[in-house]
PDB file of N, CA and C in Angstrom:
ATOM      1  N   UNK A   1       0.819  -1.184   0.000  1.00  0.00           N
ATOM      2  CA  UNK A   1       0.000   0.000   0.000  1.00  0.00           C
ATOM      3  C   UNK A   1       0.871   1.259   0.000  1.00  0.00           C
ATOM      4  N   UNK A   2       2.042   1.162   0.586  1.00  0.00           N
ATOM      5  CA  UNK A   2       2.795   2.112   0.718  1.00  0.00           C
ATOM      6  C   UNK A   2       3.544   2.437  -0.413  1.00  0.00           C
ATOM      7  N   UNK A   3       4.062   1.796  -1.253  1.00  0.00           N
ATOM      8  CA  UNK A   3       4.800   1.787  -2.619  1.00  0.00           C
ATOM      9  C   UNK A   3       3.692   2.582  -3.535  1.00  0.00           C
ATOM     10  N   UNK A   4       2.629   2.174  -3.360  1.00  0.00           N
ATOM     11  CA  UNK A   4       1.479   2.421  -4.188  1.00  0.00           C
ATOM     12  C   UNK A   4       1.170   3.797  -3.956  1.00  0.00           C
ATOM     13  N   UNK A   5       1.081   4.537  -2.937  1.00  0.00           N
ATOM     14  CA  UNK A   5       1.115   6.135  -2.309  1.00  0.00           C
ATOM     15  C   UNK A   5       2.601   6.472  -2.996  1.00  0.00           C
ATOM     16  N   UNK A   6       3.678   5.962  -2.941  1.00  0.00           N
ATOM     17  CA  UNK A   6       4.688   6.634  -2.968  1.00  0.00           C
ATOM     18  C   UNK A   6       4.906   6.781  -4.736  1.00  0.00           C
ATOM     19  N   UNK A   7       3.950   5.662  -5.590  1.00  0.00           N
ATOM     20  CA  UNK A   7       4.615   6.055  -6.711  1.00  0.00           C
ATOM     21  C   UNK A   7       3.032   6.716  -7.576  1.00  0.00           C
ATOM     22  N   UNK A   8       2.149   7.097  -7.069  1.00  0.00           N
ATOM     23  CA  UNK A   8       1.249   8.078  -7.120  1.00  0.00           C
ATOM     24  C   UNK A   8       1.515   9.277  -7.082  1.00  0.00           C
ATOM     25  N   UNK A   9       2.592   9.392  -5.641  1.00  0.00           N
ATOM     26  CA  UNK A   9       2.765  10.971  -5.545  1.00  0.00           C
ATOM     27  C   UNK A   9       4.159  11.312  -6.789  1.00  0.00           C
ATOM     28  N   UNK A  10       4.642  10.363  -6.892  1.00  0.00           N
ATOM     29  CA  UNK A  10       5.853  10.380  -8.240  1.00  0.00           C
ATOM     30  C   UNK A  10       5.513  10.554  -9.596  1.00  0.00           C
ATOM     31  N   UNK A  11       4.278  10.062  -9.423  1.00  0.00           N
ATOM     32  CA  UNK A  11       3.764  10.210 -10.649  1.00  0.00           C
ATOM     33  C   UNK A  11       2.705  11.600 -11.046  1.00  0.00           C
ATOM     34  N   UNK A  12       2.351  12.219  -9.855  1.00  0.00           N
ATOM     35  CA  UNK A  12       1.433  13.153 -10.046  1.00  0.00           C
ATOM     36  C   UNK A  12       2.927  14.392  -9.894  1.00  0.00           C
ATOM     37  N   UNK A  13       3.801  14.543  -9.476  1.00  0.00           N
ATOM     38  CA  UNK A  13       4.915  14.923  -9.051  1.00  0.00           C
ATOM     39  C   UNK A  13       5.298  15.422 -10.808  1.00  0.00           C
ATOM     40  N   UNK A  14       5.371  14.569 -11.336  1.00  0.00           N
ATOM     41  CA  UNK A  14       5.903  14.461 -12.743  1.00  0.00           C
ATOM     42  C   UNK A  14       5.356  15.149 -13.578  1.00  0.00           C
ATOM     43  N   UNK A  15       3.751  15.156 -13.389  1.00  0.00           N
ATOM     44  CA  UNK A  15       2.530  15.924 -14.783  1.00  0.00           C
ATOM     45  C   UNK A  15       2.520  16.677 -13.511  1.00  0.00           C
ATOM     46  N   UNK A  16       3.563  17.208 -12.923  1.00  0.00           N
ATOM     47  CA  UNK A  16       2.941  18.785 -12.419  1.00  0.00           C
ATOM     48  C   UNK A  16       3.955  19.433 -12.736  1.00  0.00           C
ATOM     49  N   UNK A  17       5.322  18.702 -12.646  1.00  0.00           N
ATOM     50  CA  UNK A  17       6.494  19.013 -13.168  1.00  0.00           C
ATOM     51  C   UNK A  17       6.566  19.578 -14.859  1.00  0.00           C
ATOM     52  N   UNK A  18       6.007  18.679 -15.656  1.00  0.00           N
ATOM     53  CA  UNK A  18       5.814  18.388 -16.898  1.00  0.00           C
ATOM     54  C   UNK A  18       4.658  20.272 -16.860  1.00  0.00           C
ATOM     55  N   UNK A  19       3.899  20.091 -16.367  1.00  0.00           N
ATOM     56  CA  UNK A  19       2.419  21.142 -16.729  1.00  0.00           C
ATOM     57  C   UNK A  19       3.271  22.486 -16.464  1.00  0.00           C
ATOM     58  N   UNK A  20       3.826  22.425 -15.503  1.00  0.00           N
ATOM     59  CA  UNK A  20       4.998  23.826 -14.805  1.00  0.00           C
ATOM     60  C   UNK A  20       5.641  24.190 -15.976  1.00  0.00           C
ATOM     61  N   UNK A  21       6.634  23.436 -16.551  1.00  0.00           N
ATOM     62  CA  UNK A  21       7.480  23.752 -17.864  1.00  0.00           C
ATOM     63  C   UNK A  21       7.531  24.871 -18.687  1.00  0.00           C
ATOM     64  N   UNK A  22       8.079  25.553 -18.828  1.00  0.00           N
ATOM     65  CA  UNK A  22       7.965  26.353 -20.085  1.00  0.00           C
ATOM     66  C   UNK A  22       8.610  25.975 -21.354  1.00  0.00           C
ATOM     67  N   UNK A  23       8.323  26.317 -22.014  1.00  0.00           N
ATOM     68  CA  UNK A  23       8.967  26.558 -23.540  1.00  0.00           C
ATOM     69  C   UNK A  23       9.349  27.073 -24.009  1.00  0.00           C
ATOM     70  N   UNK A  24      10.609  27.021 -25.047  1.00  0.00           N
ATOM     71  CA  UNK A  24      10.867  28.217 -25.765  1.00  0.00           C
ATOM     72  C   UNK A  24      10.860  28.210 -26.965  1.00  0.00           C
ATOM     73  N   UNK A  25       9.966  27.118 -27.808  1.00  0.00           N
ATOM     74  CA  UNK A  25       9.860  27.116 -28.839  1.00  0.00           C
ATOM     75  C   UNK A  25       8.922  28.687 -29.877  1.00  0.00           C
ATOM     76  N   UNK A  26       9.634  28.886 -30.484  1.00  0.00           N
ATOM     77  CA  UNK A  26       8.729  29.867 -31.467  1.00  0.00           C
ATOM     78  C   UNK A  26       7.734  29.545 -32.098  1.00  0.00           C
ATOM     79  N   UNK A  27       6.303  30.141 -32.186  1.00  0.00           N
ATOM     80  CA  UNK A  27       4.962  29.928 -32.896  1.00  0.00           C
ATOM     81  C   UNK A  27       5.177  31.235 -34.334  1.00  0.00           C
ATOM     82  N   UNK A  28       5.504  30.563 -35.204  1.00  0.00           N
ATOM     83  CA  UNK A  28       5.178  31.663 -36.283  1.00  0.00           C
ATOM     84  C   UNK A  28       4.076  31.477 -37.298  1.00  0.00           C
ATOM     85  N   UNK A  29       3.475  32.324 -37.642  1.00  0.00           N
ATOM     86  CA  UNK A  29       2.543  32.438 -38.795  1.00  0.00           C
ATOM     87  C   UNK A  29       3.111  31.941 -39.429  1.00  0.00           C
ATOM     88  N   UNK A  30       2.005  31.430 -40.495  1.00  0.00           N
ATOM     89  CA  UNK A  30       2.696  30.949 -42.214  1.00  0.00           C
ATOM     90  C   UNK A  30       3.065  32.481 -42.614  1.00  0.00           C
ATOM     91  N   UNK A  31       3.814  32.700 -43.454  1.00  0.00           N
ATOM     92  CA  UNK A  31       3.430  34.043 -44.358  1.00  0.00           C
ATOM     93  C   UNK A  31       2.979  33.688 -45.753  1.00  0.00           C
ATOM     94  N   UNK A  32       3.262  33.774 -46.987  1.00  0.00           N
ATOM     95  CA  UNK A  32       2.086  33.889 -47.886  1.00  0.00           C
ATOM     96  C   UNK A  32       2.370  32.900 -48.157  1.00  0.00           C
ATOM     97  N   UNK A  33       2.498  31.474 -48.103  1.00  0.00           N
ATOM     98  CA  UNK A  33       2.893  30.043 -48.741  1.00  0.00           C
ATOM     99  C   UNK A  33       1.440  29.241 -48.241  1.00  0.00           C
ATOM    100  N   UNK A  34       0.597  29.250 -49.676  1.00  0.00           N
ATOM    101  CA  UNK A  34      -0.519  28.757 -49.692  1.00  0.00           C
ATOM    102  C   UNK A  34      -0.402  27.589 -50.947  1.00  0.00           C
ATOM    103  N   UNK A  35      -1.287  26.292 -50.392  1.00  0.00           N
ATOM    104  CA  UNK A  35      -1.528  25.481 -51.301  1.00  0.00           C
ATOM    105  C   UNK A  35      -2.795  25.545 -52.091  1.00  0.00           C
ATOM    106  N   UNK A  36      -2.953  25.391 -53.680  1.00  0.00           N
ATOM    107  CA  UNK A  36      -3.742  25.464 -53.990  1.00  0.00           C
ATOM    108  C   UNK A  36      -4.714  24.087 -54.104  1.00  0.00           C
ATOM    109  N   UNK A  37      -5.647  23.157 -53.952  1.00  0.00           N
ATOM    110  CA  UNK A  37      -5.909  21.886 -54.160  1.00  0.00           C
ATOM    111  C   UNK A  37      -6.401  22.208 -55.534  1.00  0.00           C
ATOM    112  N   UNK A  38      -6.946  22.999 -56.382  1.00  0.00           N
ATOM    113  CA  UNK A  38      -7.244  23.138 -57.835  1.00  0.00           C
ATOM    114  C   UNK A  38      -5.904  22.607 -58.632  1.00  0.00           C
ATOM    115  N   UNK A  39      -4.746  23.764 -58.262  1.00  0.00           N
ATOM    116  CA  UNK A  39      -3.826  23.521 -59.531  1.00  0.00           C
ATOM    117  C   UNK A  39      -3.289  22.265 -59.213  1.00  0.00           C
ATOM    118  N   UNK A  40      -3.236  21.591 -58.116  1.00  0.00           N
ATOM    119  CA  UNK A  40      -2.297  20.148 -57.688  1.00  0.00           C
ATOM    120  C   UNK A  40      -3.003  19.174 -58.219  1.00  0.00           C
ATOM    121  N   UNK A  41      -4.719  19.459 -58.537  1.00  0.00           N
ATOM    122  CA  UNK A  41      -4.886  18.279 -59.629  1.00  0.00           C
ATOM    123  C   UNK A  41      -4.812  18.421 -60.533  1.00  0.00           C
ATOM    124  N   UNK A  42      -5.079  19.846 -61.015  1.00  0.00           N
ATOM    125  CA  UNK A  42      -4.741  20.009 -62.003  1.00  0.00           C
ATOM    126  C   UNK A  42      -3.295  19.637 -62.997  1.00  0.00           C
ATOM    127  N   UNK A  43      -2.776  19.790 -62.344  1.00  0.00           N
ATOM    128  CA  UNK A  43      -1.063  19.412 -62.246  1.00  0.00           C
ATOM    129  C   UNK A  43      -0.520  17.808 -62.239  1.00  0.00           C
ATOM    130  N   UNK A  44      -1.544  17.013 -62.138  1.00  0.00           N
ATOM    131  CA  UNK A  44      -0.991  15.610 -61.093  1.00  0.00           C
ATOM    132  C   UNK A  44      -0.775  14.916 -62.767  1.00  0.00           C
ATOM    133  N   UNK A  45       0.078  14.144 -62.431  1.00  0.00           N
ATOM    134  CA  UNK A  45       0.572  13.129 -63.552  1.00  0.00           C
ATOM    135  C   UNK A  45       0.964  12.035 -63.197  1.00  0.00           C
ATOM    136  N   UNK A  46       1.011  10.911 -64.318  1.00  0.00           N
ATOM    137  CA  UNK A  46       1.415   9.891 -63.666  1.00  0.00           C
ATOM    138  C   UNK A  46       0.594   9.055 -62.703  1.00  0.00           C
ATOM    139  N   UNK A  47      -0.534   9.131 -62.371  1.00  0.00           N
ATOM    140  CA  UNK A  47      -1.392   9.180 -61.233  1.00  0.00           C
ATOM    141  C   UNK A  47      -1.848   7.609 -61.509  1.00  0.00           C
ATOM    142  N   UNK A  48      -1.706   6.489 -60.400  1.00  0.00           N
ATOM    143  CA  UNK A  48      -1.996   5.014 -60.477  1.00  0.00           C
ATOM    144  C   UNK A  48      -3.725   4.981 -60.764  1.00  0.00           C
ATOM    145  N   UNK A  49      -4.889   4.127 -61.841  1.00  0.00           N
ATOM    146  CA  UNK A  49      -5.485   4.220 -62.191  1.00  0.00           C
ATOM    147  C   UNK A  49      -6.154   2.651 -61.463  1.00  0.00           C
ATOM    148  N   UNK A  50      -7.406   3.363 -60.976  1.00  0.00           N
ATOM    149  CA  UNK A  50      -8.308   2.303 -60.106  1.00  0.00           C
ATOM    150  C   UNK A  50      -9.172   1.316 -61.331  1.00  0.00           C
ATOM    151  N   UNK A  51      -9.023  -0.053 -61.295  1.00  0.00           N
ATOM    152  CA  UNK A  51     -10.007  -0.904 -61.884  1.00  0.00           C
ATOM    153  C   UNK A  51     -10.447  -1.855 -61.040  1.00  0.00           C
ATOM    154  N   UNK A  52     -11.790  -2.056 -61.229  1.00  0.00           N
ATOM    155  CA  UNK A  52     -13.039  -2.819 -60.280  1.00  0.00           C
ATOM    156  C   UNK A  52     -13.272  -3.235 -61.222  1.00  0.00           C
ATOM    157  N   UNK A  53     -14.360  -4.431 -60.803  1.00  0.00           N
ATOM    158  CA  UNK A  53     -15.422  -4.673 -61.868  1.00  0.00           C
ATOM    159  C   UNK A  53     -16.688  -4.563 -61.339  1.00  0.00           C
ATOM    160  N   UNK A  54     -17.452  -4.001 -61.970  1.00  0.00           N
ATOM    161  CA  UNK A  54     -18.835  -3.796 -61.520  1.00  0.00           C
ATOM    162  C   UNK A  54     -19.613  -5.198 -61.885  1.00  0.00           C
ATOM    163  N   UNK A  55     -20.203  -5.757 -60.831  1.00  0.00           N
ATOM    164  CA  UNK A  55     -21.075  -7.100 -60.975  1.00  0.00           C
ATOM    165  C   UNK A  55     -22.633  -6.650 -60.171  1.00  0.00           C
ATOM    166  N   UNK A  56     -23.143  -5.271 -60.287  1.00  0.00           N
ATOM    167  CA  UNK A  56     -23.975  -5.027 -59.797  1.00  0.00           C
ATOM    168  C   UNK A  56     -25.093  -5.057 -60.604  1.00  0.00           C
ATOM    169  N   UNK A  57     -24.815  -5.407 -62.182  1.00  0.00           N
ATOM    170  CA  UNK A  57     -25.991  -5.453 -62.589  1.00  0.00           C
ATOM    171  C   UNK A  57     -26.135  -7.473 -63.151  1.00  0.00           C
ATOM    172  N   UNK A  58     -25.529  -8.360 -62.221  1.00  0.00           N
ATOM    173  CA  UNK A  58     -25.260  -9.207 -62.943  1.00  0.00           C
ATOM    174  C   UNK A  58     -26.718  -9.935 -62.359  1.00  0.00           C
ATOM    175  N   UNK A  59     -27.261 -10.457 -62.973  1.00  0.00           N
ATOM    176  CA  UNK A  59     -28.406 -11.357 -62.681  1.00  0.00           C
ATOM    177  C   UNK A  59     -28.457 -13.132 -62.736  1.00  0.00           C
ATOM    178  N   UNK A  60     -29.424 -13.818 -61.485  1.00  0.00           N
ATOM    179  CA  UNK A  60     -29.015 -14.954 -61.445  1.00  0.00           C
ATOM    180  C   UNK A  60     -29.810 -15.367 -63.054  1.00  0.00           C
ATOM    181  N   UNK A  61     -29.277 -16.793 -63.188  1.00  0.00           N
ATOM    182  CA  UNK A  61     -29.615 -17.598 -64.928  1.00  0.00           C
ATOM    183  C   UNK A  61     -31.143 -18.195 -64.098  1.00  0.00           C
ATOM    184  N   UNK A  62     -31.602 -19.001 -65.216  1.00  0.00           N
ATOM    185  CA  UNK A  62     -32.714 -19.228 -65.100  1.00  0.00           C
ATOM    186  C   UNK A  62     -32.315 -20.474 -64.236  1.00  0.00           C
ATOM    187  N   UNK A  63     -33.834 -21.073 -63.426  1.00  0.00           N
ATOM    188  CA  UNK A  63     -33.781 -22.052 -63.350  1.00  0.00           C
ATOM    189  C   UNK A  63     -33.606 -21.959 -61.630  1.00  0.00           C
ATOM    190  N   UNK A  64     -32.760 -20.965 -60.913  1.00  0.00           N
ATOM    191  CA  UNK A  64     -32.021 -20.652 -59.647  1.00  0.00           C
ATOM    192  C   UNK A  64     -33.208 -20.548 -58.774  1.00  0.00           C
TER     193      UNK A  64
END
């Protein structure tokens, strides 16, 4: 029971440690670097081509 208190408080110890933290990473805006999704299909080549077969109009034969 006692291990169990002691690694509770180690562990809450830690995400308070962790939450305290600061950072010094920089947050910057994008500046004008926008994607367009028009011209990128427009653009796309080469592009791998899907084949199925459609059996949705296939009907059972007589007799079934």
């Amino acid at each position: 029971m006692r291990k169990m208190l002691v690694a509770a408080a180690l562990i809450l110890a830690g995400i308070g440690a962790w939450a305290a933290s600061s950072t010094h990473a920089r947050v910057t805006t994008p500046t004008a670097v926008q994607i367009d999704p028009f011209q990128t299909m427009v653009k796309a080549k080469n592009l791998p081509i899907q084949h199925y077969d459609d059996y949705s109009l296939v009907f059972p034969g007589r007799g079934s």
